[in-house]
N, C-alpha and C. Protein backbone atom coordinates (compact mmCIF):
# COMPACT_ATOMS: atom_id res chain seq x y z
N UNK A 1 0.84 -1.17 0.00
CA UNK A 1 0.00 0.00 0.00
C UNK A 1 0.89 1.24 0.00
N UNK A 2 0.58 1.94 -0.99
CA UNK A 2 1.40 3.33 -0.82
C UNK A 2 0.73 4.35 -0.04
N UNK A 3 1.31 4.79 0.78
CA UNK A 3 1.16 6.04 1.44
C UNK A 3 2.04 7.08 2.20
N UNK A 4 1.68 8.59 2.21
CA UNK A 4 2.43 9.65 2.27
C UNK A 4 2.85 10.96 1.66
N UNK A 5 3.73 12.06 1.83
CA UNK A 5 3.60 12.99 0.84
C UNK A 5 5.27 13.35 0.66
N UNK A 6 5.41 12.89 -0.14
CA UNK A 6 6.84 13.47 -0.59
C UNK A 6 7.21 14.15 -1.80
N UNK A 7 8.42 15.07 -1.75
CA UNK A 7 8.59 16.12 -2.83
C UNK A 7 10.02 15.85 -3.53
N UNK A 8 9.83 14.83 -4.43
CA UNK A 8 11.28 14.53 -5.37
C UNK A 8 11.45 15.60 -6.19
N UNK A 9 12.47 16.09 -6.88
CA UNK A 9 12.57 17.12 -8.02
C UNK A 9 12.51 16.53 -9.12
N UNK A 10 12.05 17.10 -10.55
CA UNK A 10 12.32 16.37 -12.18
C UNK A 10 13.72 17.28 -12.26
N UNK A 11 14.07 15.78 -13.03
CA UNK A 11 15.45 16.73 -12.93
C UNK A 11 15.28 16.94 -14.21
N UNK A 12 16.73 17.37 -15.16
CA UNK A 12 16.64 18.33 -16.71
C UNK A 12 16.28 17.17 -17.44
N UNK A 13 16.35 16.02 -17.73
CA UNK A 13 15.75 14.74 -18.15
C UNK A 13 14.55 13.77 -18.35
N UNK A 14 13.92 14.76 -17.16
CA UNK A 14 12.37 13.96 -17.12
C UNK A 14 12.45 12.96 -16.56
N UNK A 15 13.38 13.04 -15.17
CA UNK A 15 13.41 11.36 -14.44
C UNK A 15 12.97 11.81 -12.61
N UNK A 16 12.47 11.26 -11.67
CA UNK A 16 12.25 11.56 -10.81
C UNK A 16 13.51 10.55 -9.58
N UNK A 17 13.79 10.46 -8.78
CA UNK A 17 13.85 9.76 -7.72
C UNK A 17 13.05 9.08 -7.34
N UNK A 18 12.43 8.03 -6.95
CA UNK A 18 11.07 7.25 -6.23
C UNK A 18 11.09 7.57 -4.80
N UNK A 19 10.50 7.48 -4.21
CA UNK A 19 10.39 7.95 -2.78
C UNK A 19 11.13 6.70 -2.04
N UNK A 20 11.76 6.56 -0.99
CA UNK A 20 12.44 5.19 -0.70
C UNK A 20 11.39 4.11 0.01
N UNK A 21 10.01 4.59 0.60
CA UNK A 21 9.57 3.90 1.37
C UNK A 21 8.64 3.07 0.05
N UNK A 22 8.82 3.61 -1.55
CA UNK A 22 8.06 2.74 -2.58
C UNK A 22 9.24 2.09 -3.13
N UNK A 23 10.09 1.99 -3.05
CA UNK A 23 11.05 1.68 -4.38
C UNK A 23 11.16 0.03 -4.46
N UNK A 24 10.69 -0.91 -2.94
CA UNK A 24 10.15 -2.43 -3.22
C UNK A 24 9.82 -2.51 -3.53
N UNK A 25 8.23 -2.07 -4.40
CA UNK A 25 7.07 -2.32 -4.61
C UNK A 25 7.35 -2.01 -6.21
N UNK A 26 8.16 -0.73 -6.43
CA UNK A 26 8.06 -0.39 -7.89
C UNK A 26 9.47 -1.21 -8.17
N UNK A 27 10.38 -1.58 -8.19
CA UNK A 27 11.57 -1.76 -8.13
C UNK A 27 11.94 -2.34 -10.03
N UNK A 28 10.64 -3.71 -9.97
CA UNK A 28 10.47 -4.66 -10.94
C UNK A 28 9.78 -3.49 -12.11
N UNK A 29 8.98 -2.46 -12.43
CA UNK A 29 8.72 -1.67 -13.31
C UNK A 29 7.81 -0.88 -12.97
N UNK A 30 7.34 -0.26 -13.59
CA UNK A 30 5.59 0.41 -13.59
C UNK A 30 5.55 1.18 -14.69
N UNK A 31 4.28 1.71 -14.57
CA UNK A 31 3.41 2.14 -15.06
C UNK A 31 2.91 3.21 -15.21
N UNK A 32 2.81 4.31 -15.83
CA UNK A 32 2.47 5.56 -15.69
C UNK A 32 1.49 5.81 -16.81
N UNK A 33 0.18 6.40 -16.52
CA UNK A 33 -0.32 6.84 -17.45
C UNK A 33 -1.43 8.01 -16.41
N UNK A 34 -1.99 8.83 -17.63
CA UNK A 34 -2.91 10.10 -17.07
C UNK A 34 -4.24 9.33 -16.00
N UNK A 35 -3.94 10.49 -15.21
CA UNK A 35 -4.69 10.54 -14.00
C UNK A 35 -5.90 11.52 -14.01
N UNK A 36 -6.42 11.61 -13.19
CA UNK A 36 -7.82 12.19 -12.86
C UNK A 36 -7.44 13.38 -12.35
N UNK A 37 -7.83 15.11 -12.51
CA UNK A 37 -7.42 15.94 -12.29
C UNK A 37 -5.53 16.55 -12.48
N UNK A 38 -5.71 16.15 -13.66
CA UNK A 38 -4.39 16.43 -14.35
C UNK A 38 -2.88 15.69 -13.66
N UNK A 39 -3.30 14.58 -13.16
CA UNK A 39 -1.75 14.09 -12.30
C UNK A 39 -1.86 12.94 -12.93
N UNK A 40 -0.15 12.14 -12.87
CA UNK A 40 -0.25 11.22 -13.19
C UNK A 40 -0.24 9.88 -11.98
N UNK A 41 -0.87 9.07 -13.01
CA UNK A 41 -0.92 7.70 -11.85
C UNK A 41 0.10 6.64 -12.51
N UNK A 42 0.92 6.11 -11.03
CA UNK A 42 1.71 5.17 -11.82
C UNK A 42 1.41 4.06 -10.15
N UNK A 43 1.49 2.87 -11.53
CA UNK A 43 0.90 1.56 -10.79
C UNK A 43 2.15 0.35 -10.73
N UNK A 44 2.56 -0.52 -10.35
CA UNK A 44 3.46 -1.79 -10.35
C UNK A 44 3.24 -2.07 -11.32
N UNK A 45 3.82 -2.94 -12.11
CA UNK A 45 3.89 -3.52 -13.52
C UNK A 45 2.63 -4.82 -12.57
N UNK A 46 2.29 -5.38 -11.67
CA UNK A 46 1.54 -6.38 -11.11
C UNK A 46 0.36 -5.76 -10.98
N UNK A 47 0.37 -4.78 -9.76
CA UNK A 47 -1.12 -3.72 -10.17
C UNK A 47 -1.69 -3.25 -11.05
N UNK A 48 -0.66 -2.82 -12.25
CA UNK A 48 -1.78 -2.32 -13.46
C UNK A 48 -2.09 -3.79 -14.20
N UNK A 49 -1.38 -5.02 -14.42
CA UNK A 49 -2.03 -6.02 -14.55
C UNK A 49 -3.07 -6.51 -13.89
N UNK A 50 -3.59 -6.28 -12.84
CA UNK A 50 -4.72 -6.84 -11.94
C UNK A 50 -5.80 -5.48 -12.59
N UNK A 51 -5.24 -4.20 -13.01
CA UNK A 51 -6.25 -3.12 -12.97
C UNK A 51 -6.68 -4.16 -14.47
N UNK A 52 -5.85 -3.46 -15.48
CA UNK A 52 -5.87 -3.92 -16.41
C UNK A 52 -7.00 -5.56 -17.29
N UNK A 53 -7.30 -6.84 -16.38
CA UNK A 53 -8.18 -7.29 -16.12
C UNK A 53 -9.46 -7.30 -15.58
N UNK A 54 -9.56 -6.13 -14.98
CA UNK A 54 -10.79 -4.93 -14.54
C UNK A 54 -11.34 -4.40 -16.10
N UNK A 55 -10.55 -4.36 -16.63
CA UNK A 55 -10.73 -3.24 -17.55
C UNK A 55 -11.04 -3.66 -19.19
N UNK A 56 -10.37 -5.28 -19.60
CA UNK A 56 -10.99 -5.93 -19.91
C UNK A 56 -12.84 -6.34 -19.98
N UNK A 57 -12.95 -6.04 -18.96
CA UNK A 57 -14.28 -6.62 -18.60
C UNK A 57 -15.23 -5.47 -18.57
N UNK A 58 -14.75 -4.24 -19.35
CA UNK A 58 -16.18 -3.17 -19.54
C UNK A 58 -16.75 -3.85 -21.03
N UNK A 59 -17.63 -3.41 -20.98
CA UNK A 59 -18.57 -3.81 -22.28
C UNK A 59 -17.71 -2.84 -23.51
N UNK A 60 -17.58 -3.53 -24.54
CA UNK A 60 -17.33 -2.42 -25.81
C UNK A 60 -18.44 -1.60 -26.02
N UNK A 61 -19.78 -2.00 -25.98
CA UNK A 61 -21.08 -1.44 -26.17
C UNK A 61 -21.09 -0.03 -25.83
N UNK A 62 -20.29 0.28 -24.31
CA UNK A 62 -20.32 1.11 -23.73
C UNK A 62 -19.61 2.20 -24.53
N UNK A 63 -19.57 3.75 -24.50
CA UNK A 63 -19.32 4.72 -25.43
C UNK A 63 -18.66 5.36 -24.26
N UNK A 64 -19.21 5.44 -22.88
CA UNK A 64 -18.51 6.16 -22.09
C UNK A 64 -17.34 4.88 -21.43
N UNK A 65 -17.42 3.74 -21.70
CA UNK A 65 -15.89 3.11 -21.27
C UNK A 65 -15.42 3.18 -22.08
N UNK A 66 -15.33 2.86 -23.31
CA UNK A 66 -14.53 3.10 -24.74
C UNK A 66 -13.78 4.29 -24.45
N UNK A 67 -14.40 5.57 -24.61
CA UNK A 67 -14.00 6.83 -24.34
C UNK A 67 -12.91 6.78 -23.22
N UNK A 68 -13.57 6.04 -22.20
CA UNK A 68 -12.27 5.90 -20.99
C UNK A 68 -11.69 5.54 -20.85
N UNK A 69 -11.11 4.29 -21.51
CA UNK A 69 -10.32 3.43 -22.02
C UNK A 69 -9.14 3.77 -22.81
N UNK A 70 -9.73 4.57 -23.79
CA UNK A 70 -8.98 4.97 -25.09
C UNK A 70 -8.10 5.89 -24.25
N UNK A 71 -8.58 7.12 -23.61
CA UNK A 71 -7.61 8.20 -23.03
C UNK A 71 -6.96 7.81 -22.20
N UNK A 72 -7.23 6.64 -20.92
CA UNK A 72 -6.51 5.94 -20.18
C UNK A 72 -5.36 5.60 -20.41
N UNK A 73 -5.76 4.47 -21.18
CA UNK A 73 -4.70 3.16 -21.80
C UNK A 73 -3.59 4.18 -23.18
N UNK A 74 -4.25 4.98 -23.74
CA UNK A 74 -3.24 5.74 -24.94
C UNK A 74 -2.23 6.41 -24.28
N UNK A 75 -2.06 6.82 -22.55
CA UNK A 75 -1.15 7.67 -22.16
C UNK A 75 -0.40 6.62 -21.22
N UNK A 76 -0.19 5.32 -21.43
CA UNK A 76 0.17 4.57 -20.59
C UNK A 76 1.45 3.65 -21.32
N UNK A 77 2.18 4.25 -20.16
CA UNK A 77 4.24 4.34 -20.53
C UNK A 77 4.38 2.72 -19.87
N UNK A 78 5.18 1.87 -19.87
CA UNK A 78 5.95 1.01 -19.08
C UNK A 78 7.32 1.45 -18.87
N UNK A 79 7.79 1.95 -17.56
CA UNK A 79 9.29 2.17 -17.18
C UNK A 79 9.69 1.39 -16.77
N UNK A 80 11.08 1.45 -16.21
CA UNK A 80 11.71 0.74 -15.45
C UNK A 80 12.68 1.20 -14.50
N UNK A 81 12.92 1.44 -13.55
CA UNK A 81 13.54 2.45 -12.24
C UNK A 81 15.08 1.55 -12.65
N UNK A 82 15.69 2.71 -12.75
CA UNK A 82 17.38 2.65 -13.16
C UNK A 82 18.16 2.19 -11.10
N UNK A 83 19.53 2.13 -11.34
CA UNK A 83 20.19 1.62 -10.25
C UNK A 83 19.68 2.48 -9.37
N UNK A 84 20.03 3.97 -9.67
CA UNK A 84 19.42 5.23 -8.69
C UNK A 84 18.10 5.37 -8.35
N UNK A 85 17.55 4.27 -8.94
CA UNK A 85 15.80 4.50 -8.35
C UNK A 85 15.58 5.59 -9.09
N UNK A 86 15.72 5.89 -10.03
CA UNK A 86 15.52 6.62 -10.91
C UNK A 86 14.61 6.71 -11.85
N UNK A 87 13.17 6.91 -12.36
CA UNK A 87 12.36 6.70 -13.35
C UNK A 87 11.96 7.78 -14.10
N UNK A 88 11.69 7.68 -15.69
CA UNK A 88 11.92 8.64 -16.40
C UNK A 88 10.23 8.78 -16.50
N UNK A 89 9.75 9.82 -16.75
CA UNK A 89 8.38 10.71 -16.68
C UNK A 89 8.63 10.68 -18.40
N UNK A 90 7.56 9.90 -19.24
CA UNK A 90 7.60 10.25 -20.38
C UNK A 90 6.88 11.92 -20.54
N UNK A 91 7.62 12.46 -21.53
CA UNK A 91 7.27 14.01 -22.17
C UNK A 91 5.65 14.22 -22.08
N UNK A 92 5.12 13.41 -22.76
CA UNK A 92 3.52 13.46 -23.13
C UNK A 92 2.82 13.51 -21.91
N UNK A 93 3.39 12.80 -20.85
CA UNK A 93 2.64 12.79 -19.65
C UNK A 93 3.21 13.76 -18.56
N UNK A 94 4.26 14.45 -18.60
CA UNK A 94 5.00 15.81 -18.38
C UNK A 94 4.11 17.12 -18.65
N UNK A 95 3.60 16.89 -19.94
CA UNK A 95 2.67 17.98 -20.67
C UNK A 95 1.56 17.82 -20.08
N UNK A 96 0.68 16.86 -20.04
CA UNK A 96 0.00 16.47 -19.60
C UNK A 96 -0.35 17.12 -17.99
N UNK A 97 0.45 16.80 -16.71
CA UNK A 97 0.00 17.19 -15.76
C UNK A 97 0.34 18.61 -15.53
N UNK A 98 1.66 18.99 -16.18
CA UNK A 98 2.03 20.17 -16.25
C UNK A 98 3.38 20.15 -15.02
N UNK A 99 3.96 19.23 -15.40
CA UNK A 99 4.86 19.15 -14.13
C UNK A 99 6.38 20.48 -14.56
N UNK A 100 6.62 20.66 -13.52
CA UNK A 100 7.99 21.56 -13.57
C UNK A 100 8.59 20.57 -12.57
N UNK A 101 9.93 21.58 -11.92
CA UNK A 101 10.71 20.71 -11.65
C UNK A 101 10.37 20.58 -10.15
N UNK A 102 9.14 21.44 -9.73
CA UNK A 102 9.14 21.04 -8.48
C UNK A 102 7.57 20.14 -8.42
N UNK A 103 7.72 18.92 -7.32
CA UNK A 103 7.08 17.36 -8.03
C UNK A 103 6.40 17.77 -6.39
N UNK A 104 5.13 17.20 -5.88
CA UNK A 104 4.38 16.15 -5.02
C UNK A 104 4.22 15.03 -5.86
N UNK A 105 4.89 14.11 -5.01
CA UNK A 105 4.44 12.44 -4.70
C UNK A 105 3.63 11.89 -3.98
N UNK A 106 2.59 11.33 -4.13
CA UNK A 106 1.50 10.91 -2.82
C UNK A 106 1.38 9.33 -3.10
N UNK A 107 0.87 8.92 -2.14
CA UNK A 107 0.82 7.34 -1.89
C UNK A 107 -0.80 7.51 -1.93
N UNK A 108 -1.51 7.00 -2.76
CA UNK A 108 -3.19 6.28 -2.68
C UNK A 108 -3.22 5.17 -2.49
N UNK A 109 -2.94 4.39 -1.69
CA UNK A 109 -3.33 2.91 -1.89
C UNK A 109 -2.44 2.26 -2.83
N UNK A 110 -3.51 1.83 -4.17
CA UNK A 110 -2.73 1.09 -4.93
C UNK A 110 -2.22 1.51 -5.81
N UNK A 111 -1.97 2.81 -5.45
CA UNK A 111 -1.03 3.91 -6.76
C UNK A 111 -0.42 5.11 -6.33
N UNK A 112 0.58 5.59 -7.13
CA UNK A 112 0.84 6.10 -6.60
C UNK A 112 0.48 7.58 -7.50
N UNK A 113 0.63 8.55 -6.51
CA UNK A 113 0.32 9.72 -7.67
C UNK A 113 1.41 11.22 -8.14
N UNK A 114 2.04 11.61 -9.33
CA UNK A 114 2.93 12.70 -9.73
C UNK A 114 1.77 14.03 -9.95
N UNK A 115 2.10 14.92 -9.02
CA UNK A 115 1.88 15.93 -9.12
C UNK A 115 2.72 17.24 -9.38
N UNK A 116 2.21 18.14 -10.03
CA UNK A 116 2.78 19.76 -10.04
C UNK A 116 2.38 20.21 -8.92
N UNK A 117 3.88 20.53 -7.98
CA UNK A 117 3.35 21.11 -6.46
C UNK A 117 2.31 21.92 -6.34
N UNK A 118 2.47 22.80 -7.11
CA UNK A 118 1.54 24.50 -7.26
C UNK A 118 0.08 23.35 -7.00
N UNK A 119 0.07 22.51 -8.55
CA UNK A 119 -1.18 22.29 -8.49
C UNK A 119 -1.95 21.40 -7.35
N UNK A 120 -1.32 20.23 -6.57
CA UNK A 120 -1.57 19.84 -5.62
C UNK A 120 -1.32 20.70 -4.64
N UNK A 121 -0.83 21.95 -4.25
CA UNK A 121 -1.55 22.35 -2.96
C UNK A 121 -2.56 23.47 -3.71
N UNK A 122 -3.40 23.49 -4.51
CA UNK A 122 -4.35 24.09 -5.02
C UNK A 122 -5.59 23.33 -5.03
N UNK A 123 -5.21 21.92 -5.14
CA UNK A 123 -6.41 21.01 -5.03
C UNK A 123 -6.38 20.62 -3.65
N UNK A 124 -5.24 20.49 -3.13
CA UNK A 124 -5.94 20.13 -1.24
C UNK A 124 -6.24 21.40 -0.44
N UNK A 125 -5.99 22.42 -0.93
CA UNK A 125 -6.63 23.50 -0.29
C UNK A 125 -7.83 22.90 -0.59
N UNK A 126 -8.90 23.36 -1.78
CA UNK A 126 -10.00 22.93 -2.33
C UNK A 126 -10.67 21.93 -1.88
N UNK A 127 -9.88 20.87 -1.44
CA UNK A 127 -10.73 19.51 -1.32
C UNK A 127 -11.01 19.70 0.51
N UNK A 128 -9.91 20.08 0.96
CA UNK A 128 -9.60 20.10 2.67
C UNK A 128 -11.28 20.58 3.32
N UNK A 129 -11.81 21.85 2.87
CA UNK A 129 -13.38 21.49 3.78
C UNK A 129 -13.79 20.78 3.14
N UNK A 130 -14.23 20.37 2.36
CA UNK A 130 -15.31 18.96 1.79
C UNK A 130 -14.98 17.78 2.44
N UNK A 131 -13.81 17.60 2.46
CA UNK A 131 -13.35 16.45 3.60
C UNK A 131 -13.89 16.70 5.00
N UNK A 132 -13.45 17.48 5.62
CA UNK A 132 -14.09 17.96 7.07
C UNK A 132 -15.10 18.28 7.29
N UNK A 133 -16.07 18.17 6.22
CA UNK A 133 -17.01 19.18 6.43
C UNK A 133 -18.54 17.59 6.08
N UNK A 134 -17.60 16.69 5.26
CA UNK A 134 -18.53 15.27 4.67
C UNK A 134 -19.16 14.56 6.24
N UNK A 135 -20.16 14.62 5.79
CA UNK A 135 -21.53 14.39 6.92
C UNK A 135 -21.95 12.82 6.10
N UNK A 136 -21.41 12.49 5.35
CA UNK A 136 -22.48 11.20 4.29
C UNK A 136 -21.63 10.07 4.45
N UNK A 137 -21.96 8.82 4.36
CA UNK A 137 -20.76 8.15 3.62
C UNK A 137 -20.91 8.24 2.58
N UNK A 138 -19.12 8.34 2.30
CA UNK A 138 -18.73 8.20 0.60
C UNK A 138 -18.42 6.89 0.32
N UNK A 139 -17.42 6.29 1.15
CA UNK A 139 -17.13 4.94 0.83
C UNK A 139 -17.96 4.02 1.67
N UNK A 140 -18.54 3.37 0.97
CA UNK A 140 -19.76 2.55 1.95
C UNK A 140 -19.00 1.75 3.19
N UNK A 141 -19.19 1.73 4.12
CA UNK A 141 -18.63 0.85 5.36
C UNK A 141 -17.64 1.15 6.01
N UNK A 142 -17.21 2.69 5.59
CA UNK A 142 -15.63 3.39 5.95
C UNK A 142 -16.10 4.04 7.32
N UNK A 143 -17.32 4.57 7.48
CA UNK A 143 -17.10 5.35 8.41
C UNK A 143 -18.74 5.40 8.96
């Protein structure tokens, strides 16, 4: 399970550092492709195979999985973390979140997530009362 908040730099190359408390988990490869609110998500070469069989199993019928599928799966890199724990941020997905050289790293669970600092503390400002403020359940049986 990933979790936490750490701030690696991109360096002039488009490669990050991994955070050390992930670098077991990613060690063997991963996965990077576009995320939800402009960040990227990168998964284990094992996790996005388990996602990946999820994903299989939408209907083609469907117009809104197709659609989600296509943008998903079209921005989705396979790396491989160099001796330095080192992994390279393909360009397209650079553009994509809008990363500079200063990075948030966060741990979700079963992914992990690359952010543009600016823009992640713009979205947890934003999100921070809705969190404190959620009276409902969101996740059924969490709370």
């Amino acid at each position: 399970m990933f979790l936490g908040t750490y701030a690696p730099k991109l360096d002039e190359k488009g490669r990050i550092i991994l955070p050390a408390k992930f670098r077991d988990e990613l060690s063997t490869g991963v996965v990077m492709t576009r995320g939800q609110e402009h960040c990227i998500y990168v998964f284990s070469t094992r996790e996005f195979e388990d996602l990946h069989d999820k994903i299989r199993q939408a209907p083609v019928t469907s117009k809104q999985a197709r659609d989600y599928l296509r943008v998903f799966l079209s921005g989705a890199s396979s790396e491989t973390p160099d001796k330095q724990n080192r992994v390279t941020i393909p360009a397209n997905l650079r553009s994509y979140a809008g990363l500079d050289r200063e990075l948030t790293v966060i741990g979700a669970g079963s992914r992990v997530e690359i952010w543009d600092s600016e823009a992640w503390e713009t979205y947890l400002t934003e999100q921070e009362a809705s969190f404190a403020n959620t009276t409902e359940e969101v996740i059924p049986g969490l709370f």
